[in-house]
PDB file of N, CA and C in Angstrom:
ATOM      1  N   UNK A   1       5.052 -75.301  86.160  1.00  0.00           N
ATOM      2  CA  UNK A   1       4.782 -74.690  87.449  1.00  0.00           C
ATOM      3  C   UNK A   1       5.303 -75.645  88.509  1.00  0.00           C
ATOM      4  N   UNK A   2       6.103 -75.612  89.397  1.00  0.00           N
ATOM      5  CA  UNK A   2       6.562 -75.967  90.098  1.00  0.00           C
ATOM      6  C   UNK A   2       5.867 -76.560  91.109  1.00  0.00           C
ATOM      7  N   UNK A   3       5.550 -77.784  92.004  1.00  0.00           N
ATOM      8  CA  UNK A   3       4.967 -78.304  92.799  1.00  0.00           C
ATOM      9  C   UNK A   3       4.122 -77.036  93.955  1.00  0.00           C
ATOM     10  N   UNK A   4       5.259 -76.016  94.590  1.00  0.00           N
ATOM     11  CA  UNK A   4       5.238 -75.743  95.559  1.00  0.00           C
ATOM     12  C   UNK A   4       4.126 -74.170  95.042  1.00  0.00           C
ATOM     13  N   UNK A   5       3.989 -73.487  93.803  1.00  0.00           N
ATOM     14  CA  UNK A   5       3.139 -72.553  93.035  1.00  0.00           C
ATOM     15  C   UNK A   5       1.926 -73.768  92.474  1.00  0.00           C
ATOM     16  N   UNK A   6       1.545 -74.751  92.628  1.00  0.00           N
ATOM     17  CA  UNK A   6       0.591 -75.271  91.888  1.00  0.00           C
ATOM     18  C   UNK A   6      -0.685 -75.117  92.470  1.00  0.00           C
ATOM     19  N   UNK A   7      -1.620 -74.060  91.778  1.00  0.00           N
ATOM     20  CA  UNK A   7      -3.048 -74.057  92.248  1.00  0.00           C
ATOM     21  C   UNK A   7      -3.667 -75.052  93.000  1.00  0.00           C
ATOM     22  N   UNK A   8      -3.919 -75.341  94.016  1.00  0.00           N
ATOM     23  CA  UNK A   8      -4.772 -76.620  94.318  1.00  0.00           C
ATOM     24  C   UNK A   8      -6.223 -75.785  94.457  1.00  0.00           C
ATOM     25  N   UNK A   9      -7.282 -76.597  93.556  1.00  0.00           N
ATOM     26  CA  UNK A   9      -8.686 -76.790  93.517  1.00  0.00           C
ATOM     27  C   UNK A   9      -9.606 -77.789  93.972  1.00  0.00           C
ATOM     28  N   UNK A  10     -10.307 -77.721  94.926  1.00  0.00           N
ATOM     29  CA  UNK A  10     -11.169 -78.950  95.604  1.00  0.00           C
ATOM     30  C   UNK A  10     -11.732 -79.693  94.245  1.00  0.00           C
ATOM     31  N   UNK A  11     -11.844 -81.059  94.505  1.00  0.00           N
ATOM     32  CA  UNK A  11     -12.528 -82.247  93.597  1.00  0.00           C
ATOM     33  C   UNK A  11     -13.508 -81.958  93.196  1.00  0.00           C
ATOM     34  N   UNK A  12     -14.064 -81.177  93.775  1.00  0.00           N
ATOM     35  CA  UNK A  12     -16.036 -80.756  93.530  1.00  0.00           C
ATOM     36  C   UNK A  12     -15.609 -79.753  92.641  1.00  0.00           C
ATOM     37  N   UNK A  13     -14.770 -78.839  92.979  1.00  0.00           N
ATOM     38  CA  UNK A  13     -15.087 -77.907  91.866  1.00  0.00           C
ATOM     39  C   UNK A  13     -14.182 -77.898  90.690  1.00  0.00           C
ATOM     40  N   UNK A  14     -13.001 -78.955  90.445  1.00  0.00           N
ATOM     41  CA  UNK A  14     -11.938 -79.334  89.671  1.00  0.00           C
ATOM     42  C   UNK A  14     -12.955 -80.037  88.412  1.00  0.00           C
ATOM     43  N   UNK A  15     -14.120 -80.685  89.075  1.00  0.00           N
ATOM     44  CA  UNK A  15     -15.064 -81.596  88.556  1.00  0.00           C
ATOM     45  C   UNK A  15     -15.817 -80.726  87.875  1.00  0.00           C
ATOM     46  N   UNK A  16     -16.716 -79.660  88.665  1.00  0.00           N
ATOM     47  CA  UNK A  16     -17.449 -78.387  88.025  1.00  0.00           C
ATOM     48  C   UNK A  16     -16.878 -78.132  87.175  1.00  0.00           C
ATOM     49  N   UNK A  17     -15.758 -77.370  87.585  1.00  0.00           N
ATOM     50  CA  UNK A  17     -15.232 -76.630  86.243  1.00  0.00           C
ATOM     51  C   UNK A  17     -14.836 -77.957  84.900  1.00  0.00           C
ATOM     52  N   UNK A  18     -14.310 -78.699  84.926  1.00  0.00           N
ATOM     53  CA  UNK A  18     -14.365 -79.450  83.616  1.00  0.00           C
ATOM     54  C   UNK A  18     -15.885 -79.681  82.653  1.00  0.00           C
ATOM     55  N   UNK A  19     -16.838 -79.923  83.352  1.00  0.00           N
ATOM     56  CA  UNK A  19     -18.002 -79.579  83.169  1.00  0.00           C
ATOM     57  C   UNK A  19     -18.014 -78.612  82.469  1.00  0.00           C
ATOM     58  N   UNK A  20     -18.154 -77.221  83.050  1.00  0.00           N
ATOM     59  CA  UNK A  20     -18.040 -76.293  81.911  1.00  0.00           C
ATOM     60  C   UNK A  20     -17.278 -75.991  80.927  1.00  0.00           C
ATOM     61  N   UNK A  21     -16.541 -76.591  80.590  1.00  0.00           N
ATOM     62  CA  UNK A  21     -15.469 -77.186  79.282  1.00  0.00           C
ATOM     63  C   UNK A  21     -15.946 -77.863  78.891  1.00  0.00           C
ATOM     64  N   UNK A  22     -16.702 -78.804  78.967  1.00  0.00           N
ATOM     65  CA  UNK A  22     -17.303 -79.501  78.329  1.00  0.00           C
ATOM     66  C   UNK A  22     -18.805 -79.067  77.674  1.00  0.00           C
ATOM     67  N   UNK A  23     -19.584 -78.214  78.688  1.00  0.00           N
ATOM     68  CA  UNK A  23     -20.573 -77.408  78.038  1.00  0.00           C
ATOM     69  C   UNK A  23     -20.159 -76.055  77.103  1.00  0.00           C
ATOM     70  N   UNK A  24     -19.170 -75.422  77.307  1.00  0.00           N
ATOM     71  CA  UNK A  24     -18.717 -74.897  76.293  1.00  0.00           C
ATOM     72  C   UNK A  24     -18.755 -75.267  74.892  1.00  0.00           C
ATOM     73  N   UNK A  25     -17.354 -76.201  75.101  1.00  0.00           N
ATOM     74  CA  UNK A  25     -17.396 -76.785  73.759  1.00  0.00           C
ATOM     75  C   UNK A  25     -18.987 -76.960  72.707  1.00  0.00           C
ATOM     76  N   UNK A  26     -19.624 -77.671  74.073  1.00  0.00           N
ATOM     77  CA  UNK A  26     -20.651 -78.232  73.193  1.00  0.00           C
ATOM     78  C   UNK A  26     -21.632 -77.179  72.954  1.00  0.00           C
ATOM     79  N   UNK A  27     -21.502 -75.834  73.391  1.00  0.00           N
ATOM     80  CA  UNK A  27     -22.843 -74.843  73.298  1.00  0.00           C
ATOM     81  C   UNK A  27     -21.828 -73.629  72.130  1.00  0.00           C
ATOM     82  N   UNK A  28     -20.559 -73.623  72.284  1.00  0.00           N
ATOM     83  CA  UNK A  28     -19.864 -72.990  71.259  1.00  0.00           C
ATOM     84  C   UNK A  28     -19.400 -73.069  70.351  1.00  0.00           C
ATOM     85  N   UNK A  29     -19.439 -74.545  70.294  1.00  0.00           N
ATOM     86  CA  UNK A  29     -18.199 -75.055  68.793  1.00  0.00           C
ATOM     87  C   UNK A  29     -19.200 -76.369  68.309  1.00  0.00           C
ATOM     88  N   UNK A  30     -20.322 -76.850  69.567  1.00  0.00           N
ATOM     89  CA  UNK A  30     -21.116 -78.075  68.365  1.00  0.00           C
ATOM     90  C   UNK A  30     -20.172 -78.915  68.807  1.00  0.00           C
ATOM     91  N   UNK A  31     -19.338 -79.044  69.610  1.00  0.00           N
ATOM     92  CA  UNK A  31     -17.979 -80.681  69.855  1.00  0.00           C
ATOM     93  C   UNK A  31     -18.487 -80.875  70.877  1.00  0.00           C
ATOM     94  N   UNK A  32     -18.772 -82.247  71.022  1.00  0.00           N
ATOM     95  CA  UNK A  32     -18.885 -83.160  72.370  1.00  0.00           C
ATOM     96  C   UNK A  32     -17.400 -83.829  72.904  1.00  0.00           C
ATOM     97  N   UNK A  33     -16.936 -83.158  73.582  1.00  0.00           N
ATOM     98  CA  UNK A  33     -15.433 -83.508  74.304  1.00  0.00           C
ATOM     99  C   UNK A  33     -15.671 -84.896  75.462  1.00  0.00           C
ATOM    100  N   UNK A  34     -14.679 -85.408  75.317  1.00  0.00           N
ATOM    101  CA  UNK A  34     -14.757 -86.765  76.032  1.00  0.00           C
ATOM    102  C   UNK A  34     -14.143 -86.403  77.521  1.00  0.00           C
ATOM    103  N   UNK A  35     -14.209 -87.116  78.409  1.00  0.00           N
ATOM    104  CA  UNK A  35     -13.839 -86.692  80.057  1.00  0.00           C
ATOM    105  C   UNK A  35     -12.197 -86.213  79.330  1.00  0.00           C
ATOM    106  N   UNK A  36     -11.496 -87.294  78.896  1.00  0.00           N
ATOM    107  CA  UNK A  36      -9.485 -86.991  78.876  1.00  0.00           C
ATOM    108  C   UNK A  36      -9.575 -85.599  78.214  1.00  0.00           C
ATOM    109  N   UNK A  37     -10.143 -85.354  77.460  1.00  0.00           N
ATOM    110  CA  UNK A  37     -10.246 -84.091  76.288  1.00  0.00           C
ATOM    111  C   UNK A  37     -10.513 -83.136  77.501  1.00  0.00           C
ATOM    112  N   UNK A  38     -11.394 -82.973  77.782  1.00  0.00           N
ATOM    113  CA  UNK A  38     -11.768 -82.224  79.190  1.00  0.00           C
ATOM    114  C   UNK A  38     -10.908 -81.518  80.258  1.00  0.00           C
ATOM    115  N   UNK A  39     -10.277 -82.837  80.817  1.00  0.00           N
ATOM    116  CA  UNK A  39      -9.677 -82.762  81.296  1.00  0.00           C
ATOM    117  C   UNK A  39      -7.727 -82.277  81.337  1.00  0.00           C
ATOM    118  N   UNK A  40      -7.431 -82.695  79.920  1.00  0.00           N
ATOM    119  CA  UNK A  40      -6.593 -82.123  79.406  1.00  0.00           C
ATOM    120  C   UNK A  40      -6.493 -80.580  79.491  1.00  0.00           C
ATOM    121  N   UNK A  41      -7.816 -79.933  78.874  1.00  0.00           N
ATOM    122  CA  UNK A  41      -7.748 -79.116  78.611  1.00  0.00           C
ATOM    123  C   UNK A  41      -7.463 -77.971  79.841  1.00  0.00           C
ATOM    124  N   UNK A  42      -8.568 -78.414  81.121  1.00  0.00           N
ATOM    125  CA  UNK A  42      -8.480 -77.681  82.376  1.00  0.00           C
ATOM    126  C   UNK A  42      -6.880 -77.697  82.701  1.00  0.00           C
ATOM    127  N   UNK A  43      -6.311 -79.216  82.509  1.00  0.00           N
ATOM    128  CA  UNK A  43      -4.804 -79.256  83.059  1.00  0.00           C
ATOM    129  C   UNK A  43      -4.350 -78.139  82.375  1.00  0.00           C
ATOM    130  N   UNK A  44      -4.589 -78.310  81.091  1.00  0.00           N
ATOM    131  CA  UNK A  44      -3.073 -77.305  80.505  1.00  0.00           C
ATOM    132  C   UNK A  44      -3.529 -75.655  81.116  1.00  0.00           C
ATOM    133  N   UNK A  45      -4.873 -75.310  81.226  1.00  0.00           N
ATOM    134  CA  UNK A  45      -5.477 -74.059  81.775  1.00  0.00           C
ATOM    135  C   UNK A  45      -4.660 -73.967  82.964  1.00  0.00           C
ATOM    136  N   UNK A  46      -5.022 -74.859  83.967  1.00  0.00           N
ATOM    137  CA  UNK A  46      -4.479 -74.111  85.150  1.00  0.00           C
ATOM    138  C   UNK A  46      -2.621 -74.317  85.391  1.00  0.00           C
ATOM    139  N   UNK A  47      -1.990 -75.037  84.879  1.00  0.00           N
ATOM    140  CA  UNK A  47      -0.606 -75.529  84.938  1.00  0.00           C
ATOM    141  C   UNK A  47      -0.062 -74.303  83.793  1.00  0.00           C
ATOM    142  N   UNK A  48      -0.549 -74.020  83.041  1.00  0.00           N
ATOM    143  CA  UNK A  48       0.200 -72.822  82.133  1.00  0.00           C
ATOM    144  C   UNK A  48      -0.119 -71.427  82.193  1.00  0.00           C
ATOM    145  N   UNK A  49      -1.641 -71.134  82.247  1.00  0.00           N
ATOM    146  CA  UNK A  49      -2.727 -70.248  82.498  1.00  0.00           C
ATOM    147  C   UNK A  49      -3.130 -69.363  83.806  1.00  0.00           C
ATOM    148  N   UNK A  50      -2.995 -70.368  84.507  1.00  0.00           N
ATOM    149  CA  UNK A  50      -4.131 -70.172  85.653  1.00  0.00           C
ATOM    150  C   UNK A  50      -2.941 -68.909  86.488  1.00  0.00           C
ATOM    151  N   UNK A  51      -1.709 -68.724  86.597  1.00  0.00           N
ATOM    152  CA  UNK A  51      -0.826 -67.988  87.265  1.00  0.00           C
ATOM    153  C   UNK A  51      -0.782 -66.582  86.778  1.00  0.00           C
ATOM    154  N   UNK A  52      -0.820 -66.709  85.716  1.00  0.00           N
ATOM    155  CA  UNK A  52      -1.213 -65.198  85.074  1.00  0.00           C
ATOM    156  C   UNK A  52      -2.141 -64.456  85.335  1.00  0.00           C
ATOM    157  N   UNK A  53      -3.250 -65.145  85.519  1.00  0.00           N
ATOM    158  CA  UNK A  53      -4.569 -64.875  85.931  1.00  0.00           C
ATOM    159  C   UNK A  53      -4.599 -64.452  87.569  1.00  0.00           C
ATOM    160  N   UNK A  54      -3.867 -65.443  88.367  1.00  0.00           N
ATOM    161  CA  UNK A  54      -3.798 -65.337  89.543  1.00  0.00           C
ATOM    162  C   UNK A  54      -3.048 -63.619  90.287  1.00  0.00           C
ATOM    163  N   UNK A  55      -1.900 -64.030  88.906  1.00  0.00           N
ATOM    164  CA  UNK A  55      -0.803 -62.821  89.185  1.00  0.00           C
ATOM    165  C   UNK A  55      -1.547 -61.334  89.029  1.00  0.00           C
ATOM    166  N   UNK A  56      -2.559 -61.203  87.793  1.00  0.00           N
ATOM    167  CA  UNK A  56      -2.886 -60.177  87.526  1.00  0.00           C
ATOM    168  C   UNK A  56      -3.801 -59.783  88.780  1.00  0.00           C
ATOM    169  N   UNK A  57      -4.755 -60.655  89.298  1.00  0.00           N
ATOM    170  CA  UNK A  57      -5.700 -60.444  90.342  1.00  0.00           C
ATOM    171  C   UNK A  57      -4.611 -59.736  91.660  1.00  0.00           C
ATOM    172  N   UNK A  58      -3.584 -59.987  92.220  1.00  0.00           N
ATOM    173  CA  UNK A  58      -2.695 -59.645  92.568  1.00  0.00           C
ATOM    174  C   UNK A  58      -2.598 -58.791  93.075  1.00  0.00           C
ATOM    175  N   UNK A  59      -1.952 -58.308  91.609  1.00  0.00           N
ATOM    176  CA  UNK A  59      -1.764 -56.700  91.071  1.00  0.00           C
ATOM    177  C   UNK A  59      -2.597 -55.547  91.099  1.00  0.00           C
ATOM    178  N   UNK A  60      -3.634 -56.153  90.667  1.00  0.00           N
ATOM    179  CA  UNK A  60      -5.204 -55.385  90.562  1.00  0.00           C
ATOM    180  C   UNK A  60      -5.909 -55.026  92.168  1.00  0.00           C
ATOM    181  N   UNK A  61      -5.308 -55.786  92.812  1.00  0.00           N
ATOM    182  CA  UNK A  61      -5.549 -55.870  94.141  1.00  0.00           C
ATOM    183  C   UNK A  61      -4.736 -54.887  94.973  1.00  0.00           C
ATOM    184  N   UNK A  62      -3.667 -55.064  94.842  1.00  0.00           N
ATOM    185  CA  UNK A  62      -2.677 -54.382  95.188  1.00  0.00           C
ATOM    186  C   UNK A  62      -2.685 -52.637  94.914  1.00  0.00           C
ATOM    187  N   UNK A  63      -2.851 -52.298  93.424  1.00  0.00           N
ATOM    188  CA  UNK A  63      -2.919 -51.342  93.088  1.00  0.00           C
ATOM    189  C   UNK A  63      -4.394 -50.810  93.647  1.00  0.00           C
ATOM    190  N   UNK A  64      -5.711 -51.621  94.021  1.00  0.00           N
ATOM    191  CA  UNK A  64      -6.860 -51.103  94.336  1.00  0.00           C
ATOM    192  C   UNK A  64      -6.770 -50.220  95.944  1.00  0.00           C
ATOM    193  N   UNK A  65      -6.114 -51.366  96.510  1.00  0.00           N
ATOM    194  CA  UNK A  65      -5.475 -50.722  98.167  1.00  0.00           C
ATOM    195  C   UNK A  65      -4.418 -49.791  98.135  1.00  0.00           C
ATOM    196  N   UNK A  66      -3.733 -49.411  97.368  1.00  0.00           N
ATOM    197  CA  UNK A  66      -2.730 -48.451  97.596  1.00  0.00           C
ATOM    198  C   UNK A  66      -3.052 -47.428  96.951  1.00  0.00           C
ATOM    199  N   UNK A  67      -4.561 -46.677  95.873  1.00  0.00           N
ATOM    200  CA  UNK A  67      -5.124 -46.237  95.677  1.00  0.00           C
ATOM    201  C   UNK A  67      -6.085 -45.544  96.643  1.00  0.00           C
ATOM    202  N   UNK A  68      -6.492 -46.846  97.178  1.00  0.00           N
ATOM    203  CA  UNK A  68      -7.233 -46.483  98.337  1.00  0.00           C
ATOM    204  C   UNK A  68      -6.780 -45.887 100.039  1.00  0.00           C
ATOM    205  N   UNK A  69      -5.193 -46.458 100.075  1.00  0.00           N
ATOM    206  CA  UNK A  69      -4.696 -45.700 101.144  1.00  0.00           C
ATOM    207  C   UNK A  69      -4.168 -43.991 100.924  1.00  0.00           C
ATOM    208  N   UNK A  70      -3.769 -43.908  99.730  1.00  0.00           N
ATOM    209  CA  UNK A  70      -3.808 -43.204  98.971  1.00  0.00           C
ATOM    210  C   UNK A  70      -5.193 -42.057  99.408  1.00  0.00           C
ATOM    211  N   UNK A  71      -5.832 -42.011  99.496  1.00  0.00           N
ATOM    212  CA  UNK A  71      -7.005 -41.688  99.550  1.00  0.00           C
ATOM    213  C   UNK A  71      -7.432 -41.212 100.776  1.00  0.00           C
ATOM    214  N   UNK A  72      -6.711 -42.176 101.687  1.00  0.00           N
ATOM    215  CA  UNK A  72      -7.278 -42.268 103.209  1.00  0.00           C
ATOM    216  C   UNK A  72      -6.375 -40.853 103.411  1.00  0.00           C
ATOM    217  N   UNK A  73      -5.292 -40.703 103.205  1.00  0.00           N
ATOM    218  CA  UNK A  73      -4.487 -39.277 103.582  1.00  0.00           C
ATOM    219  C   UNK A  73      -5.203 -38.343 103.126  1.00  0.00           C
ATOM    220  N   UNK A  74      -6.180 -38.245 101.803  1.00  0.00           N
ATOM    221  CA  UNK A  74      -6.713 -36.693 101.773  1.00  0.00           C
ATOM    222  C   UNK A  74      -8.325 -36.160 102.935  1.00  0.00           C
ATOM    223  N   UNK A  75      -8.140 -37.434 103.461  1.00  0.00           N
ATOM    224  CA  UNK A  75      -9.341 -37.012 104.850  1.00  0.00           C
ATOM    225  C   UNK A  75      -8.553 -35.975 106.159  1.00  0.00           C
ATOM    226  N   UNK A  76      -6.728 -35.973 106.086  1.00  0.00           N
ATOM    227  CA  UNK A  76      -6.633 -35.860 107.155  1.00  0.00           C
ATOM    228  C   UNK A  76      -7.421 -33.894 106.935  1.00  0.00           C
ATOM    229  N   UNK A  77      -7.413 -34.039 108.889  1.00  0.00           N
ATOM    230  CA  UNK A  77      -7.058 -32.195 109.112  1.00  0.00           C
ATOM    231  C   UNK A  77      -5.970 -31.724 109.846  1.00  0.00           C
ATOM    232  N   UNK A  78      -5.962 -30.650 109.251  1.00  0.00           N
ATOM    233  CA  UNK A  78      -4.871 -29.294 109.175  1.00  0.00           C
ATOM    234  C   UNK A  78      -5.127 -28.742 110.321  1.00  0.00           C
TER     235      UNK A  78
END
């Protein structure tokens, strides 16, 4: 992902969320992950992951409003 597409996430919640990678692991699989493990993992999430996710929200968005303008025309009157 290119510098200028790279998610930026505040420290507080870059921090949160590894956290819950780490409670995951440990409430789903029984592994106690170390901070690098952790942290690895969020990296490769949002640097490979996280755009797809972003992209689909997008889309989903997109298609929700043009549905909805869509819509706004069957109010008019005749």
């Amino acid at each position: 992902m290119s510098k200028k597409n790279k998610i930026e996430i505040p420290k507080e919640k870059r921090e949160e969320m590894i956290s819950k990678i780490k409670n995951y692991f440990l409430n789903e699989r029984d592994e106690e992950l170390g901070d690098l493990a952790s942290i690895m993992i969020f990296d490769f999430i949002t640097e490979e992951l996280a755009a797809e996710f972003y992209n689909q929200g997008v889309y989903d968005s997109y298609k929700y409003m043009n549905d909805i303008c869509e819509d706004l025309l069957s109010i008019q009157k005749y």
